[in-house]
Protein backbone atom coordinates (compact mmCIF):
# COMPACT_ATOMS: atom_id res chain seq x y z
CA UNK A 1 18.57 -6.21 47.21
CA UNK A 2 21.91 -5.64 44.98
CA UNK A 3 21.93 -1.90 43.25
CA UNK A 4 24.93 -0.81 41.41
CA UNK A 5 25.25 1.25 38.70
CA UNK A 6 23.27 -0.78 36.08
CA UNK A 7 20.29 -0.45 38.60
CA UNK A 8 20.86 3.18 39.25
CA UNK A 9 21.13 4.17 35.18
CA UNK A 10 18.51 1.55 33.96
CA UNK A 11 16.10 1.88 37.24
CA UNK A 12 15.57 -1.71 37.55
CA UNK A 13 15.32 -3.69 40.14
CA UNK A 14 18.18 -6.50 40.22
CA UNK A 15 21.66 -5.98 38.04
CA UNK A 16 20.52 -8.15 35.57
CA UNK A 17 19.98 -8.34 31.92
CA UNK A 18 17.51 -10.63 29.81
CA UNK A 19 19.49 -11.14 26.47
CA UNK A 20 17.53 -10.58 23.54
CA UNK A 21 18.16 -14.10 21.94
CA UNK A 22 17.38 -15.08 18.46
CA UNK A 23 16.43 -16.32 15.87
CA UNK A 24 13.00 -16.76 17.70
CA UNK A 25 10.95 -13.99 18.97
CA UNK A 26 10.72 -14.04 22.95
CA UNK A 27 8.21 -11.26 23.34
CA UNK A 28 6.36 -13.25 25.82
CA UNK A 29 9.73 -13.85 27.59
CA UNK A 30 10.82 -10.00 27.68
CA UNK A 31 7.79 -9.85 29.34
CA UNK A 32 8.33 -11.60 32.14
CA UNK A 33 11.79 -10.68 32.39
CA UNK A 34 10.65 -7.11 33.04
CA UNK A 35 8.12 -7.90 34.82
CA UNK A 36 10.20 -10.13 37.44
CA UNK A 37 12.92 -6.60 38.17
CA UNK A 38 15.58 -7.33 35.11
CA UNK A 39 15.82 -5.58 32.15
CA UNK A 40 14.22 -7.54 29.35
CA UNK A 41 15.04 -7.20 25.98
CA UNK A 42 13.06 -8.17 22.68
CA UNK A 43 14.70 -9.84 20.17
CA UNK A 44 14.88 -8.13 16.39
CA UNK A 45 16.72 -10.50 13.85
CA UNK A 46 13.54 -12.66 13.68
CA UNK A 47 11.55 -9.39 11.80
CA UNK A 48 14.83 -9.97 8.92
CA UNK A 49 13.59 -13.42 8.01
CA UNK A 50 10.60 -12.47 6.47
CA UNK A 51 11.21 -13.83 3.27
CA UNK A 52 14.12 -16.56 3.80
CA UNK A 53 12.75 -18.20 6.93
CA UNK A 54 8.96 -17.53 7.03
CA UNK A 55 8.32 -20.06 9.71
CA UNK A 56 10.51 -17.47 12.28
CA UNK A 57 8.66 -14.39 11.21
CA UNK A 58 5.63 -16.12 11.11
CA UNK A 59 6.33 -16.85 15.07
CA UNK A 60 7.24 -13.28 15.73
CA UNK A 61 4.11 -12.15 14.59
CA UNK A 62 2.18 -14.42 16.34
CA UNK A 63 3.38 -12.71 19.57
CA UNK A 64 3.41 -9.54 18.74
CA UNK A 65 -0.47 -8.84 18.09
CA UNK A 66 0.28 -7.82 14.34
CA UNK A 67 -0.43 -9.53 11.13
CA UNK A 68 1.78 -11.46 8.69
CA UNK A 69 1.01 -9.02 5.70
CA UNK A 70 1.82 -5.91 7.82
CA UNK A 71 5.93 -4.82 7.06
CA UNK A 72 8.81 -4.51 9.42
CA UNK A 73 8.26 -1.44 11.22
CA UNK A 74 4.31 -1.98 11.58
CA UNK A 75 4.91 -5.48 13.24
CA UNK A 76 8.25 -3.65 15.46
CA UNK A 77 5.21 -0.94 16.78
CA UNK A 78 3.04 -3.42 17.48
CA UNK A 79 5.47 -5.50 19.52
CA UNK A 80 6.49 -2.50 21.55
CA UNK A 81 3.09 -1.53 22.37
CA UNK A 82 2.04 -4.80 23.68
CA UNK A 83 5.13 -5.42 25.57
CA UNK A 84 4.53 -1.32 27.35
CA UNK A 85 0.86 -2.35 27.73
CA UNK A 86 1.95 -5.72 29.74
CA UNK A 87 4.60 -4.49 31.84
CA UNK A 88 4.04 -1.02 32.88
CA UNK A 89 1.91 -1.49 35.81
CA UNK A 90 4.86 -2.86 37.10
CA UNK A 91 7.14 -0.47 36.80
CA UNK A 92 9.27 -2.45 34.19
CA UNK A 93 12.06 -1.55 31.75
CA UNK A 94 12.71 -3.26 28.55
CA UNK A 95 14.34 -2.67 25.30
CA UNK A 96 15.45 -4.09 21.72
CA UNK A 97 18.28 -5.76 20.93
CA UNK A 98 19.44 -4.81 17.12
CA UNK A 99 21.87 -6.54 15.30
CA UNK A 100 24.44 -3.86 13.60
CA UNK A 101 26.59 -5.91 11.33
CA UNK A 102 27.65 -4.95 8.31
CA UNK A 103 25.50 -7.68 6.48
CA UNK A 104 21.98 -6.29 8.22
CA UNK A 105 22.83 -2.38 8.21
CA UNK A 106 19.89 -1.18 6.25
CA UNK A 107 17.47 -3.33 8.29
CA UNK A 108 18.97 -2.51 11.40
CA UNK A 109 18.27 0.85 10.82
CA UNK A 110 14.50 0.79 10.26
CA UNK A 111 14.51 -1.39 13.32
CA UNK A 112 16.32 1.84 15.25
CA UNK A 113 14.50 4.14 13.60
CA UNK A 114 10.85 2.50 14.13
CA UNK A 115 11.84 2.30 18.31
CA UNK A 116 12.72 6.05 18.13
CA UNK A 117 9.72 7.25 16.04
CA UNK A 118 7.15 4.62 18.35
CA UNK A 119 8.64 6.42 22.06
CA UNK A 120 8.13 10.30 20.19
CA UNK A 121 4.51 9.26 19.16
CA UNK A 122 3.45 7.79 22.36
CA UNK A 123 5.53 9.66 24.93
CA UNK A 124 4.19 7.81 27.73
CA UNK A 125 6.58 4.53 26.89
CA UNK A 126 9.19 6.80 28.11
CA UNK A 127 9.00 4.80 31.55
CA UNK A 128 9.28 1.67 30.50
CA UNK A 129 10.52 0.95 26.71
CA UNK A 130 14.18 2.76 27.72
CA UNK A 131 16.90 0.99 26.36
CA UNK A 132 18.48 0.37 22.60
CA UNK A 133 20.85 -2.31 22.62
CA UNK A 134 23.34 -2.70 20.01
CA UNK A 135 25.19 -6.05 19.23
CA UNK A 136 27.28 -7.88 16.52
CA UNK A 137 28.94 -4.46 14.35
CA UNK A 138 30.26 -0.99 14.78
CA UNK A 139 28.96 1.40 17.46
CA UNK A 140 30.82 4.10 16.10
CA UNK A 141 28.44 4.79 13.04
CA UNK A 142 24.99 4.30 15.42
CA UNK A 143 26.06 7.66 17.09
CA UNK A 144 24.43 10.10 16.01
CA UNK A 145 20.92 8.27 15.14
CA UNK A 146 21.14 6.77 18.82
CA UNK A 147 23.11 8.91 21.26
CA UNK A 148 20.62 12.04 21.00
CA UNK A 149 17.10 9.84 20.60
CA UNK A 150 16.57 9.97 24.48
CA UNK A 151 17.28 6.49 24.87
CA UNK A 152 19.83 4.40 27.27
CA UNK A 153 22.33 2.67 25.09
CA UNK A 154 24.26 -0.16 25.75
CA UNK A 155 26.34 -2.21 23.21
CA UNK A 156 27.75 -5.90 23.29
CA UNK A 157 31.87 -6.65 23.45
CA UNK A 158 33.81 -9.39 22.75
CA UNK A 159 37.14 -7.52 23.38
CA UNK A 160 38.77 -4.43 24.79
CA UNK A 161 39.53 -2.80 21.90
CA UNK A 162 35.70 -3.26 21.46
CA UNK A 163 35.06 -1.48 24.49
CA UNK A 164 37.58 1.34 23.89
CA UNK A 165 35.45 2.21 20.71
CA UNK A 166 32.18 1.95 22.40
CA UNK A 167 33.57 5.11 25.00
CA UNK A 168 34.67 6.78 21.45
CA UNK A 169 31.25 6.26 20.19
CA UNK A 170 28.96 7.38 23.73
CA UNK A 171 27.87 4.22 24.91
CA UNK A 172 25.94 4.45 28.37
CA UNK A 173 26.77 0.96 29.23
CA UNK A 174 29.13 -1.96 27.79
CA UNK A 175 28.32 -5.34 28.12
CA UNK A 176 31.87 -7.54 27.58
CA UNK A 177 30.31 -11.00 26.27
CA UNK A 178 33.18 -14.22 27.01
CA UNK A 179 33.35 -16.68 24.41
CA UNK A 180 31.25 -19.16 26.48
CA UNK A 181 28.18 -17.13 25.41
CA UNK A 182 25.70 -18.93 23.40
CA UNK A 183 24.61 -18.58 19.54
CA UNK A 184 26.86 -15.79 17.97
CA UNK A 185 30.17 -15.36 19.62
CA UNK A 186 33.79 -13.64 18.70
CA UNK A 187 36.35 -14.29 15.89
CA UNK A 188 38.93 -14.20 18.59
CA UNK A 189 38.36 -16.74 21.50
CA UNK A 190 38.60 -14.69 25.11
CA UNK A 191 36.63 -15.87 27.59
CA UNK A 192 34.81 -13.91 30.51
CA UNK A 193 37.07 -14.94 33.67
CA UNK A 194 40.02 -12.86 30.93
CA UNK A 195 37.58 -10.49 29.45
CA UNK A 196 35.14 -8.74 32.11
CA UNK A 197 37.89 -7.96 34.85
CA UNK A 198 40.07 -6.69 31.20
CA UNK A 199 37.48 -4.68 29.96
CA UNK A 200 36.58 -3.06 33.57
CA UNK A 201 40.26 -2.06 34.08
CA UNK A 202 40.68 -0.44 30.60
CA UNK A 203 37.50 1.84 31.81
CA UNK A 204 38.54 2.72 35.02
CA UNK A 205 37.52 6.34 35.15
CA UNK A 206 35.03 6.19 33.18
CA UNK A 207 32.00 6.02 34.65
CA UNK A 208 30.61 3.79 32.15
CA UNK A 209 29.39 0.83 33.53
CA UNK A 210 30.37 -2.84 32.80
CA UNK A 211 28.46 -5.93 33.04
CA UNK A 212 30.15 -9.52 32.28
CA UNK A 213 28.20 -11.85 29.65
CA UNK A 214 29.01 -15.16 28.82
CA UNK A 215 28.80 -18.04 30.99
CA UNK A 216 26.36 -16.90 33.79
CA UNK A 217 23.49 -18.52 34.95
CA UNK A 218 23.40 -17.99 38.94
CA UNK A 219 23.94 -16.38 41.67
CA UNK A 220 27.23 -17.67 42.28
CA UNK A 221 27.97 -16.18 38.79
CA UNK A 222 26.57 -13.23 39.71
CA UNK A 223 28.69 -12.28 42.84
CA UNK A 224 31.62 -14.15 41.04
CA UNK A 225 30.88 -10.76 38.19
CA UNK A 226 30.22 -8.22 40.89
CA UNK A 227 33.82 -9.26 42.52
CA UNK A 228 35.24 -8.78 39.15
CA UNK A 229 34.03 -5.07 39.33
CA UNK A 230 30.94 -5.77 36.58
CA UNK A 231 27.78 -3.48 37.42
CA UNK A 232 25.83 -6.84 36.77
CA UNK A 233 25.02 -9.67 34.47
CA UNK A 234 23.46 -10.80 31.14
CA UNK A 235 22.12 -14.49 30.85
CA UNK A 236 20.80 -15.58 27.50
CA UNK A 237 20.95 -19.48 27.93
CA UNK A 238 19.34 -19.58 31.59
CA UNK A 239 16.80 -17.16 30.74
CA UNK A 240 15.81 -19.18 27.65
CA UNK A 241 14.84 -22.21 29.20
CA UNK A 242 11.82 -21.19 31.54
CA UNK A 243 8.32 -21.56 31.00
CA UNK A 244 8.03 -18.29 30.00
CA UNK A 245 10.88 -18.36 26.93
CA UNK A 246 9.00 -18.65 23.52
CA UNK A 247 11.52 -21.04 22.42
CA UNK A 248 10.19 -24.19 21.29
CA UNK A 249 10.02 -27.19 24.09
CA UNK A 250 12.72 -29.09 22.06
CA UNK A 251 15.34 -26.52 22.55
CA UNK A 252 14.41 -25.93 26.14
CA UNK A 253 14.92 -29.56 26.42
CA UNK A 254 17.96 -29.61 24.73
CA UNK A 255 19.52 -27.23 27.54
CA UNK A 256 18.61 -28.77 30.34
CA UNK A 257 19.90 -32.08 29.26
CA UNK A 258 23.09 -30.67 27.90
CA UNK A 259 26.09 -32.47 29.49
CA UNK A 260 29.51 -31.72 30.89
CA UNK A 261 31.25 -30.10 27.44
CA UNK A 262 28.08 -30.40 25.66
CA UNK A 263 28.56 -27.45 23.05
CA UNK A 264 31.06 -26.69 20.05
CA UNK A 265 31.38 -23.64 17.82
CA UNK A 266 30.98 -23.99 14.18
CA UNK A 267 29.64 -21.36 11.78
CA UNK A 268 26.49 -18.69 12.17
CA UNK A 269 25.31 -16.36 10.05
CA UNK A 270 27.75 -13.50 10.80
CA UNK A 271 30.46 -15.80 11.99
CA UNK A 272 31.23 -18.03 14.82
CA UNK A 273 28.49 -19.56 16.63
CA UNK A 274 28.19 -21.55 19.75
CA UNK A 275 25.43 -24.64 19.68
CA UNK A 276 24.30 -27.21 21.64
CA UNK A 277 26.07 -30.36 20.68
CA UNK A 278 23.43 -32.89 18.80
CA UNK A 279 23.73 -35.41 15.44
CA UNK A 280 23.51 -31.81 13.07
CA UNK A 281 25.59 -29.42 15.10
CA UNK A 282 28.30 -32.37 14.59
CA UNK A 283 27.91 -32.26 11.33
CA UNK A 284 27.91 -28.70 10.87
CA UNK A 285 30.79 -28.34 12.72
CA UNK A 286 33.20 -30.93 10.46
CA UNK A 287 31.57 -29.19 7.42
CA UNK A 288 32.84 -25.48 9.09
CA UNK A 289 36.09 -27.34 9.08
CA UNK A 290 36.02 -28.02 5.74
CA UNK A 291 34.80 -25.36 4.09
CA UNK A 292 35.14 -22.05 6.66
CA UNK A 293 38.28 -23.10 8.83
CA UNK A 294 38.64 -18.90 9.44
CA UNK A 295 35.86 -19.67 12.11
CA UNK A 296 38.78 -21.70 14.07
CA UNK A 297 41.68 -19.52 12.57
CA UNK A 298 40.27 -16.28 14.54
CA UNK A 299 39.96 -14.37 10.79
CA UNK A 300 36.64 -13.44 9.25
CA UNK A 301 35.72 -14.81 6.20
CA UNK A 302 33.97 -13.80 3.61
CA UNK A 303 30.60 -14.09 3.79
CA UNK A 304 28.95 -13.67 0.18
CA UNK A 305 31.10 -17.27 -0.63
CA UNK A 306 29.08 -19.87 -2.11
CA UNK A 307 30.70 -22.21 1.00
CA UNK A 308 29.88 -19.57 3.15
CA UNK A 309 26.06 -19.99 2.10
CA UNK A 310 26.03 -23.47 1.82
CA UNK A 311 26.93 -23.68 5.86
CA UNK A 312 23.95 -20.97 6.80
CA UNK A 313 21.58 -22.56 4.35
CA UNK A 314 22.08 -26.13 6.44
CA UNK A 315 22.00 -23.83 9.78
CA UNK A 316 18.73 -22.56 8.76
CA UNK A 317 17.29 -26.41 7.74
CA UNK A 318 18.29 -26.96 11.03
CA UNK A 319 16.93 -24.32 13.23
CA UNK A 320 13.68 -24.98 10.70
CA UNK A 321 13.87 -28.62 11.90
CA UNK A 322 13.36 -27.06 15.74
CA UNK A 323 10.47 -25.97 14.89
CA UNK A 324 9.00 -28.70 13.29
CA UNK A 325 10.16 -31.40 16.02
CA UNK A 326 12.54 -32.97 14.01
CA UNK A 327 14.56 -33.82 17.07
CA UNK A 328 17.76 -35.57 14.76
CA UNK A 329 17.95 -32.47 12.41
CA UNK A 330 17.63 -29.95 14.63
CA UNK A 331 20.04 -27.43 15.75
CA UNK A 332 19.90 -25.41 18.96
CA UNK A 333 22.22 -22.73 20.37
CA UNK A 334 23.61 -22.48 23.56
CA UNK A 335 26.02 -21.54 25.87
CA UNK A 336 28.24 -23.47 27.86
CA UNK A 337 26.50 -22.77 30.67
CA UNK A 338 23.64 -24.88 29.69
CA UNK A 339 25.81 -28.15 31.02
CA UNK A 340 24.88 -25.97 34.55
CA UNK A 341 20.97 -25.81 33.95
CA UNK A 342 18.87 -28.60 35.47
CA UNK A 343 15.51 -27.21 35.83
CA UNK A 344 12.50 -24.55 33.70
CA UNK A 345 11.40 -22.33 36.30
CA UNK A 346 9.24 -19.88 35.67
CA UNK A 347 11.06 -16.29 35.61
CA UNK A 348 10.28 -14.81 38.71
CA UNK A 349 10.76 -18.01 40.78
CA UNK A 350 14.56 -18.47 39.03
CA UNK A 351 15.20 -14.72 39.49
CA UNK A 352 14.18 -14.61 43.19
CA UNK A 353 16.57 -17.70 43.51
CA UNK A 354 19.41 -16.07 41.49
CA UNK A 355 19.39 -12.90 43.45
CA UNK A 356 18.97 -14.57 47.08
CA UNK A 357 22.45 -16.80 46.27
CA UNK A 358 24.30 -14.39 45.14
CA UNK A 359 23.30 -11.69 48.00
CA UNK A 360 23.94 -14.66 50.61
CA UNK A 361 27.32 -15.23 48.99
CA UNK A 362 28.17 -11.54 48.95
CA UNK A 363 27.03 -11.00 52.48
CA UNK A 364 29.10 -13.86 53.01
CA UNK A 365 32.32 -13.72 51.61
CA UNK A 366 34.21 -12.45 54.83
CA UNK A 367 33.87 -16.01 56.07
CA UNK A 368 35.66 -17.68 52.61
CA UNK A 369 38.71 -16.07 54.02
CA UNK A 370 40.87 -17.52 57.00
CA UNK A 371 42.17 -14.22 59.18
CA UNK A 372 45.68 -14.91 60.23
């Protein structure tokens, strides 16, 4: 067993993290996440498609025991109940990840406020629904709703100016995300090997622990973070292709057959995003080219542009194509770790394995080095 301080504050059992990957819910993922020792963490952004991409809310809701005429914050409750219900006999811990940018504020906050109204009324999810995770915008302005609610809150990086304003704004735990990282990823491309060790050095004193997202998927990546002084690990890509992983079987597929330099970064919704490389991520990307070249100029654009639009309308055909099985118009993130995932485990077979590599390596590592 591995604690640091990500085990100690969150009181799982292994120093790893679940990411709560979109645009799909992955309720019954979370789920097994939490239930396997990691802290899992439901995805939100699918509850803001309600009306532009029906077939992803329609999903959500599917999972989440509630019905498609109930609103936001009805369908949130019931998601949070069924997810306590499922994993507290284990002694779980789970949260929500919320996106905060500047383009989903107002949503974001019924999302926050719904999490912090569903723990007051039913003060026994205390022990297991613990954590608010904040991603993709300002922590700064999430203060005061967050910081005092009684939950855990950790907040997603892509820099160390990032993580400078996350110990201005309370943060209880920063996660630095490296541009390897799959689906939305920085303006400014710095990648984990640069970032984690960067960001763990500018908080030296701290106390606030660190943990290194963006290209791990094993053990090896694992111990390679804990060397780097990280508290532990978030894995999105890995994670998402396991039986478990609501995602549908064509993007599962997609990862596991991803080759050597099989992804490319071309526009998301709120900027750059990282995707698997198929026929329509191509396409999309020599389209970004054309008509959003900030995406590879490391300046946000604007996103209200009718070219802006045009290149998340053919991202959303193209995640709606996933869903469908339309295998050559689909589009699927990923990380560029997926060219490292061979297999769909279930969770708690690929979480035993994780952990027992990277103790073995850490246990280890006195051997790596000759003694003159």
């Amino acid at each position: 067993m591995i604690k640091t301080k990500l085990t100690e504050l969150l009181g799982i059992k292994h120093p790893i993290i679940q990411a709560g990957m979109g645009p799909f819910s992955n309720n019954n993922l979370c789920v097994a996440t939490t239930n396997a020792g990691t802290l899992g963490l439901l995805s939100t952004s699918g509850l803001f498609s309600k009306k532009e991409q029906p077939w992803i809310y329609n999903a959500f809701v599917e999972t989440s025991e509630a019905s498609p005429d109930d609103d936001m914050a009805t369908v949130l409750t019931s998601v949070l109940k069924r997810t306590h219900r499922l994993t507290k006999d284990k002694g779980g811990v789970f949260g929500i990840n919320v996106m905060v940018s500047a383009e989903l504020v107002d949503l974001s906050a019924i999302i926050i406020d719904t999490a912090i109204k569903v723990v007051k009324e039913n003060p026994e999810m205390k022990k297991t629904f613990k954590v608010i995770f904040t991603s993709a915008g300002d922590p700064v302005p999430w203060r005061d709703k967050i910081k005092n609610s009684g939950f855990i809150w950790l907040h997603v990086v892509p820099s160390v100016k990032g993580a400078v304003r996350c110990q201005k704004a309370g943060v209880d735990c920063i996660v630095a995300s490296g541009h390897e990282g799959g689906f939305h990823t920085a303006w400014e491309p710095v990648h984990s090997m640069t970032l984690l060790p960067a960001v763990v050095d500018a908080l030296a004193g701290s106390n606030i622990p660190v943990v290194g997202a963006g290209g791990f998927c094993d053990g090896k990546t694992l111990a390679a973070a804990i060397a780097l002084g990280a508290a532990g690990v978030q894995m999105g890509t890995r994670f998402l292709a396991t039986q478990e992983s609501d995602f549908h079987p064509l993007w599962k597929e997609q990862v596991v057959k991803t080759p050597d330099r099989g992804t490319l970064v071309a526009r998301g919704m709120v900027g750059p995003a990282r995707w698997l490389k198929t026929p329509s991520s191509l396409e999309h990307q020599k389209n970004t080219l054309l008509k959003s070249p900030s995406v590879f100029l490391d300046t946000p654009d604007e996103y209200s542009t009718a070219a802006t639009q045009e290149l998340i309308a053919y991202e959303r055909e193209g995640i709606k194509a996933v869903m469908t099985g339309q295998r050559e118009k689909a589009m699927m993130a990923g990380g560029e770790c997926a060219q490292r995932v061979n297999d769909l485990p279930k969770v708690q077979d690929l979480v035993d394995r994780i952990m027992k590599e990277a103790t073995d390596i850490l246990k280890n590592a006195p051997n790596y080095v000759i003694d003159s």
